[in-house]
Every structure is written in C-alpha cells, then in structure tokens.
PDB file of N, CA and C in Angstrom:
ATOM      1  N   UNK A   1     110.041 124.951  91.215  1.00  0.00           N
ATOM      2  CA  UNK A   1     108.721 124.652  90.693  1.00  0.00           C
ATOM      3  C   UNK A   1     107.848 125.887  90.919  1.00  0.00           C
ATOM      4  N   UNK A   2     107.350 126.433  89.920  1.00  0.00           N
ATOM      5  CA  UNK A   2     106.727 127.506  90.041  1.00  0.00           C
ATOM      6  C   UNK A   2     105.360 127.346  89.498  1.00  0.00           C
ATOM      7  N   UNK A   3     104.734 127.849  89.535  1.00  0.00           N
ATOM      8  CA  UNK A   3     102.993 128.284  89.525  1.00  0.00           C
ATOM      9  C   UNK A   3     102.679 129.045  88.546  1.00  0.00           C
ATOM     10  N   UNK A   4     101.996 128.363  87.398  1.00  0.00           N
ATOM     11  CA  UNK A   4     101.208 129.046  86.166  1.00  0.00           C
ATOM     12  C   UNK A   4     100.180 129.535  86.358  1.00  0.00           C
ATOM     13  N   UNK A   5      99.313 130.421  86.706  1.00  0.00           N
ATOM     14  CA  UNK A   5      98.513 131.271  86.573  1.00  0.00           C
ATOM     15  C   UNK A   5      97.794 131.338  84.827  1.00  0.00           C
ATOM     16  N   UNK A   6      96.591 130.619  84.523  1.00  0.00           N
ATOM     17  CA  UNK A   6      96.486 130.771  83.132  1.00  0.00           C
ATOM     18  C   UNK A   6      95.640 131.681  83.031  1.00  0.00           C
ATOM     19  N   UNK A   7      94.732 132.465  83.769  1.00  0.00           N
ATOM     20  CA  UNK A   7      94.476 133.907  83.606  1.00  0.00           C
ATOM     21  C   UNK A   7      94.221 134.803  85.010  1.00  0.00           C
ATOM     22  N   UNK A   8      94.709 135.359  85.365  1.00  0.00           N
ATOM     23  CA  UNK A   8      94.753 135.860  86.374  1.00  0.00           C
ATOM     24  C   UNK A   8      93.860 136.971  86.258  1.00  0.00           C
ATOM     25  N   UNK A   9      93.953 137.669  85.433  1.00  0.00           N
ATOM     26  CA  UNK A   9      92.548 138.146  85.150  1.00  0.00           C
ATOM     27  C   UNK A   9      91.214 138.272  85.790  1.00  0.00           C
ATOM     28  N   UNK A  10      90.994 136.927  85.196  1.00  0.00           N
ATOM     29  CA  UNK A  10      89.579 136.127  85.995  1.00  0.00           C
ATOM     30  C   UNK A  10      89.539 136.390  87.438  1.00  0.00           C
ATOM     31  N   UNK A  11      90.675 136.004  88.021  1.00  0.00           N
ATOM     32  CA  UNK A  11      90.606 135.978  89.465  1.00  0.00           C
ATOM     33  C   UNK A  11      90.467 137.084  90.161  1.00  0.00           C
ATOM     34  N   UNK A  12      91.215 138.322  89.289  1.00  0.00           N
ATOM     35  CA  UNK A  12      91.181 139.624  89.765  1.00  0.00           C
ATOM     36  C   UNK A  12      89.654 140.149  89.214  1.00  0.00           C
ATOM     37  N   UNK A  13      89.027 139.595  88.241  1.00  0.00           N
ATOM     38  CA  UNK A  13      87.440 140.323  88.023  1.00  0.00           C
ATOM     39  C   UNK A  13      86.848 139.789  88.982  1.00  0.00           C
ATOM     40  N   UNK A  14      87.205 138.527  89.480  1.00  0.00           N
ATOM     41  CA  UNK A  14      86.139 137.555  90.561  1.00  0.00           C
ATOM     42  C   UNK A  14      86.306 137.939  91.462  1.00  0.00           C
ATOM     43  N   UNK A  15      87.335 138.973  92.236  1.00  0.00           N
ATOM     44  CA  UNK A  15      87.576 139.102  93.564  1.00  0.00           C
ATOM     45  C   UNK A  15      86.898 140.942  93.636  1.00  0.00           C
ATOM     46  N   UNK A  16      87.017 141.486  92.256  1.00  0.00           N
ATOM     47  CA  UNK A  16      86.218 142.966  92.511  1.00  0.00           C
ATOM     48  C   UNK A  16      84.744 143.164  92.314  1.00  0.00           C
ATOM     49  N   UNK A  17      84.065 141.942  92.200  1.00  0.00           N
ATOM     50  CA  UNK A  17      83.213 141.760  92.264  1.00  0.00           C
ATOM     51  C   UNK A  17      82.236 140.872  93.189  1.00  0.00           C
ATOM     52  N   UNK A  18      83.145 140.307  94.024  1.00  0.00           N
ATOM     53  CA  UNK A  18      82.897 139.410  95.366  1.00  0.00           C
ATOM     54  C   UNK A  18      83.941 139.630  96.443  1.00  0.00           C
ATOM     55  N   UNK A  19      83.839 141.144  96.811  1.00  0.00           N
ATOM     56  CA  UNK A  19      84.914 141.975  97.683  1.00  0.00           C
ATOM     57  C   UNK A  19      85.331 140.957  99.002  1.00  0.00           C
ATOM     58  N   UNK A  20      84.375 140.154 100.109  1.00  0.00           N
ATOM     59  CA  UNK A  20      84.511 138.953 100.316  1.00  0.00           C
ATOM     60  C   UNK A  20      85.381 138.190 100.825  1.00  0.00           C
ATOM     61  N   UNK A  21      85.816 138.007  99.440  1.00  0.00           N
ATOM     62  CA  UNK A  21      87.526 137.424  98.807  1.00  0.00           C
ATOM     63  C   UNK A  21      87.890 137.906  99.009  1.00  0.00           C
ATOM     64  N   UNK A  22      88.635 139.037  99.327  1.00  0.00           N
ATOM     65  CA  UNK A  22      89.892 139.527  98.698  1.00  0.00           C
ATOM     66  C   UNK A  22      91.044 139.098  99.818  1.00  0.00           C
ATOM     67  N   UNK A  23      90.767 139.257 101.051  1.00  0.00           N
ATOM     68  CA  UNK A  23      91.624 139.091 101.712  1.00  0.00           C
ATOM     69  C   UNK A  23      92.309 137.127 101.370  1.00  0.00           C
ATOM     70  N   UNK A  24      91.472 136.493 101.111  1.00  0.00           N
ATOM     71  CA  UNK A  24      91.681 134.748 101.071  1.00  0.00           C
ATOM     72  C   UNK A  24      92.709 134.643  99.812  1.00  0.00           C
ATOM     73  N   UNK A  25      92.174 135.137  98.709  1.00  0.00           N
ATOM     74  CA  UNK A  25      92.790 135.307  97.423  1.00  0.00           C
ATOM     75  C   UNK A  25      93.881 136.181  97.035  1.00  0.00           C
ATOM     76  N   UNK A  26      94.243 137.294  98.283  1.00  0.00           N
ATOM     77  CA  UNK A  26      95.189 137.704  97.932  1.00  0.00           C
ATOM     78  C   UNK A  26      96.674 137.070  98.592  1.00  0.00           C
ATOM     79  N   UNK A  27      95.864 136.545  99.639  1.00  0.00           N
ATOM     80  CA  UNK A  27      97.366 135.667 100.559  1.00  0.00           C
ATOM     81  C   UNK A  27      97.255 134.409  99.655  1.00  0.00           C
ATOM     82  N   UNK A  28      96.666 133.756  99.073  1.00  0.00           N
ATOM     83  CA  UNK A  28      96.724 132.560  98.374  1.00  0.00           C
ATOM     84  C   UNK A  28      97.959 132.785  97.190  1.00  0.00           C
ATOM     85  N   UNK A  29      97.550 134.333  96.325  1.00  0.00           N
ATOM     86  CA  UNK A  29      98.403 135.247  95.428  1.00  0.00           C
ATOM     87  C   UNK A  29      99.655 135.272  95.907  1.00  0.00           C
ATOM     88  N   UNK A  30      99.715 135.859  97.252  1.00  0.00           N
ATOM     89  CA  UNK A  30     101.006 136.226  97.533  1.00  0.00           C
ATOM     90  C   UNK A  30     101.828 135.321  97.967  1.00  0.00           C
ATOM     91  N   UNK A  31     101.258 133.879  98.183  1.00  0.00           N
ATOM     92  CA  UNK A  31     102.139 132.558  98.473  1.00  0.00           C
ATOM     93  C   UNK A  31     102.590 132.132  97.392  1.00  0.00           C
ATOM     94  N   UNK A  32     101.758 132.340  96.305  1.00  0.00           N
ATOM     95  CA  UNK A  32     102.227 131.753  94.690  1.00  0.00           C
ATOM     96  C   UNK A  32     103.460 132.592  94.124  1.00  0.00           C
ATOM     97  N   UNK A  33     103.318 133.943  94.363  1.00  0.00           N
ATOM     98  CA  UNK A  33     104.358 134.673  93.722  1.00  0.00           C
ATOM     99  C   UNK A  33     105.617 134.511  95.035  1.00  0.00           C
ATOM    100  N   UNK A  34     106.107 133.805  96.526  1.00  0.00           N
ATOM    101  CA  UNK A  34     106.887 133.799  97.030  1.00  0.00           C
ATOM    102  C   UNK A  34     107.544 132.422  96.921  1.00  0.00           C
ATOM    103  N   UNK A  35     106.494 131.824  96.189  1.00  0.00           N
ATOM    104  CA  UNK A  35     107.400 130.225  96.746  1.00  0.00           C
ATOM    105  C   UNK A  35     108.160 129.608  95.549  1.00  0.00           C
ATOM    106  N   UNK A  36     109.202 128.639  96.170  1.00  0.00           N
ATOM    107  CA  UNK A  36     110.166 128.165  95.308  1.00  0.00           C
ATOM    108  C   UNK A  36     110.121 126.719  95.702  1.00  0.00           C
ATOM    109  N   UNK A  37     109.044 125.969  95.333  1.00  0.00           N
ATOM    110  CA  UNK A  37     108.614 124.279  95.982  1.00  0.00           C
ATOM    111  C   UNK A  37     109.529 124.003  94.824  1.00  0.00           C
ATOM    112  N   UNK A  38     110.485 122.909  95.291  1.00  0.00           N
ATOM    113  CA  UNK A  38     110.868 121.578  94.366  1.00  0.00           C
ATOM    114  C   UNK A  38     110.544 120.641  93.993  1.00  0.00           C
ATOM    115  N   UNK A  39     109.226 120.465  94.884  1.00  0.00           N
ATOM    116  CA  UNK A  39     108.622 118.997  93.866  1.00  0.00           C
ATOM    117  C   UNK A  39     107.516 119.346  94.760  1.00  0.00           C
ATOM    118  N   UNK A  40     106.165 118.646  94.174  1.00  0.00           N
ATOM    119  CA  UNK A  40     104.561 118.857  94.485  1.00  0.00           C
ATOM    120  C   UNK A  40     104.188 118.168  95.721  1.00  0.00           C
ATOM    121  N   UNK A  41     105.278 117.433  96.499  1.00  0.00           N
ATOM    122  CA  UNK A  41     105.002 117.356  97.804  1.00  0.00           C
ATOM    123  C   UNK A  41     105.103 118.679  98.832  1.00  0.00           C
ATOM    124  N   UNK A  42     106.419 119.523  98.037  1.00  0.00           N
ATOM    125  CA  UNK A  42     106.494 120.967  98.786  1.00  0.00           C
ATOM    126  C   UNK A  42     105.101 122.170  99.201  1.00  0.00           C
ATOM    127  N   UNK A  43     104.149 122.005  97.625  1.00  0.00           N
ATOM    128  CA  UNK A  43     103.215 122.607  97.422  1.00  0.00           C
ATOM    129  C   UNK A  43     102.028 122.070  98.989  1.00  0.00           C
ATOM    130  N   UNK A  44     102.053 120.758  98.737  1.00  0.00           N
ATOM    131  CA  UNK A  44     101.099 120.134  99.684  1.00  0.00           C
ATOM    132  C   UNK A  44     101.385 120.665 101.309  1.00  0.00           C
ATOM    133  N   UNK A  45     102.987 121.219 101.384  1.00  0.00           N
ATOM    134  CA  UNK A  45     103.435 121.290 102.729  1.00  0.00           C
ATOM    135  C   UNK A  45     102.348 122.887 103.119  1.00  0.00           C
ATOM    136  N   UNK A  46     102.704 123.729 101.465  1.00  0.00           N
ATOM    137  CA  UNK A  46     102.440 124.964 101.683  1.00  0.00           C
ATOM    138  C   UNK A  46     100.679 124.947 102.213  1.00  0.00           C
ATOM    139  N   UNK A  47      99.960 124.733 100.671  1.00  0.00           N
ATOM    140  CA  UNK A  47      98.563 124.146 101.092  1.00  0.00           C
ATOM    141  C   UNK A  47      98.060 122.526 101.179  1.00  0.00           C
ATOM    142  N   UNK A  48      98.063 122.762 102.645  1.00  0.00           N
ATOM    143  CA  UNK A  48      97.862 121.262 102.514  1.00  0.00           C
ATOM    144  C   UNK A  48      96.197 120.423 102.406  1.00  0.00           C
ATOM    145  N   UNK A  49      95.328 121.934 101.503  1.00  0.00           N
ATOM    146  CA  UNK A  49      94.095 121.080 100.531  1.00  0.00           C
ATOM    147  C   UNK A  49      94.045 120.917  99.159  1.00  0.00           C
ATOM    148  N   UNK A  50      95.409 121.742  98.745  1.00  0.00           N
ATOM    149  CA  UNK A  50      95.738 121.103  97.834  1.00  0.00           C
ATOM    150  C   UNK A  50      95.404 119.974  97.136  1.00  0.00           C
ATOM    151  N   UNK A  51      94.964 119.825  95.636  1.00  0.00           N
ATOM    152  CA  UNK A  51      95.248 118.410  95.294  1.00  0.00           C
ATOM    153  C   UNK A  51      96.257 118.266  93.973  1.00  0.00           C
ATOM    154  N   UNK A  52      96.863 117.377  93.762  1.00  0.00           N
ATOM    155  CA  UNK A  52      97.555 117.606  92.629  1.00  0.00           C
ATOM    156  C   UNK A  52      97.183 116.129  92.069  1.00  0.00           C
ATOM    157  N   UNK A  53      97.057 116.491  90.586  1.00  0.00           N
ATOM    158  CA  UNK A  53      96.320 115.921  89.661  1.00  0.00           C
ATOM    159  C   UNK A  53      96.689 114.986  88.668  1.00  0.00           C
ATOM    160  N   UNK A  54      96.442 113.822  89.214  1.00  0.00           N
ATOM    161  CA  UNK A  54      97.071 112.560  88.238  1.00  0.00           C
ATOM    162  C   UNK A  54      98.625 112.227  87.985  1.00  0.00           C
ATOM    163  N   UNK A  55      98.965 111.004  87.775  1.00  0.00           N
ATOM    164  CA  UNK A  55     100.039 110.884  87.916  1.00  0.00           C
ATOM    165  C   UNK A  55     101.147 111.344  87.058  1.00  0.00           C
ATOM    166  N   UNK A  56     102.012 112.664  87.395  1.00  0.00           N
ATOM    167  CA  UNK A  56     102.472 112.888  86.659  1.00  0.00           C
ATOM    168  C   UNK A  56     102.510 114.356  85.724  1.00  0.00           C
ATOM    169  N   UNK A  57     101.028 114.263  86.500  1.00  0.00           N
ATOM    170  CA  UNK A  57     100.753 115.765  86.150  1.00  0.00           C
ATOM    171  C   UNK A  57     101.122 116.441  86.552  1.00  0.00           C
ATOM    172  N   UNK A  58     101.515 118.129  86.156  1.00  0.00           N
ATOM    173  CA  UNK A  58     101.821 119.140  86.881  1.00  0.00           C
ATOM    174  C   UNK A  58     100.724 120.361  86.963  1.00  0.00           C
ATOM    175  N   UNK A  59      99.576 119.413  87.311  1.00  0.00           N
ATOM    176  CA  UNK A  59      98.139 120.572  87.661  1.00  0.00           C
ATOM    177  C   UNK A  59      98.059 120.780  89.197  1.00  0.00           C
ATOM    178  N   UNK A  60      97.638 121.449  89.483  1.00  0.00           N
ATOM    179  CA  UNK A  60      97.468 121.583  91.048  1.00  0.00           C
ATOM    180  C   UNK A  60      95.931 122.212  91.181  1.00  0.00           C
ATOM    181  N   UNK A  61      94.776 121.612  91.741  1.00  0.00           N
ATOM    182  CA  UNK A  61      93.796 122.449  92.362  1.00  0.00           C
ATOM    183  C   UNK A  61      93.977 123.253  93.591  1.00  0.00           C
ATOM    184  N   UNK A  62      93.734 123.861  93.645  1.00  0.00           N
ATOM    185  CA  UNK A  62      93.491 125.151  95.003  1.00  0.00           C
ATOM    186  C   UNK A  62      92.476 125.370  95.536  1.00  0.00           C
ATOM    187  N   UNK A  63      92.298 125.472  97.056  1.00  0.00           N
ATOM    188  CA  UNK A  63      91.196 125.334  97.655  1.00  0.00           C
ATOM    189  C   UNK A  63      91.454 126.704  98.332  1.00  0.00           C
ATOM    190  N   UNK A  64      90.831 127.696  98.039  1.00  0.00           N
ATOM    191  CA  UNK A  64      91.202 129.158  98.673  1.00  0.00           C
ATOM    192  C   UNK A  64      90.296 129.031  99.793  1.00  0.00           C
ATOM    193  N   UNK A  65      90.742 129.864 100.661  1.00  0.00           N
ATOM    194  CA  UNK A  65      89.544 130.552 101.536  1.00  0.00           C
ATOM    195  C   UNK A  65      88.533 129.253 102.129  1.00  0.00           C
ATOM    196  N   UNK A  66      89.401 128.029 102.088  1.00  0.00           N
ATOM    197  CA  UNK A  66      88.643 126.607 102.960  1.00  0.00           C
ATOM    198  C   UNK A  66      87.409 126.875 101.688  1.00  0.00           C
ATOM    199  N   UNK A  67      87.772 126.616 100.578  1.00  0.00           N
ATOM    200  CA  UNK A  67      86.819 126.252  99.035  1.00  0.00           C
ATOM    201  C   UNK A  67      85.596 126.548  99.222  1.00  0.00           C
ATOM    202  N   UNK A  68      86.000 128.011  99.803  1.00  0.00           N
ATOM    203  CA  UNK A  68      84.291 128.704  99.923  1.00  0.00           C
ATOM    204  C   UNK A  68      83.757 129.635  98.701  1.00  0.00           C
ATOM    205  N   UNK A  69      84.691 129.681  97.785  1.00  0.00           N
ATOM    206  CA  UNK A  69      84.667 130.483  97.050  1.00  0.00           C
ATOM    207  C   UNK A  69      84.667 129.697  95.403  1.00  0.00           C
ATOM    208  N   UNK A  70      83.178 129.710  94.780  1.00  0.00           N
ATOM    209  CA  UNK A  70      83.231 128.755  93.266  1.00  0.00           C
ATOM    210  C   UNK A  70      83.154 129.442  92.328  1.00  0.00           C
TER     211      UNK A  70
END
C-alpha cells in the first residue's frame, strides 16, 4: 500500500516559504517514500493521528508536525 501524493509541489512551495516546516514535513516525506503498509491499519501504526477516511476509502489525512501546520 503505497501513498499518492496529488501534488507535491504544493507542499514543497509551502515548506520554502514557511522554513518552520521543513524539518516536520520532511520526515513525514521521508516515511511516505520508505513504507510498504499492507492495509490502513499499518499506516495508523506508522502515524498514529492519522485518520483514514470513510469506509472503504483509500484517503488518508495527515497530521504533520502535531497539525500545526494549515
């Protein structure tokens, strides 16, 4: 189970412009590009503020940096 990123972009303009971040958002980054969860209870193990979204869904919210960051 891997992790869609639908613009990463964004995240990288949001973090050079709210320097801040960078350290929260880049270990958040570098957990997404290492992990190999099999099912969305795995994700919850990784972050466990995670929420994952409706039944069935395969959305996941992310709470970086203890969701200090909007």
């Amino acid at each position: 189970m891997r992790v869609h990123l639908i613009k990463k972009q964004t995240i990288e303009d949001y973090v050079a412009d709210n320097v801040g971040c960078r350290i929260p958002f880049q270990d958040w980054l570098n957990k997404l590009k290492f992990a190999d969860w099999k099912t969305a209870a795995d994700i919850k193990k990784t972050f466990g503020a995670a929420d994952l979204l409706g039944k069935g869904s395969s959305r996941v919210v992310f709470n970086v940096g203890g969701n200090n960051y909007a």
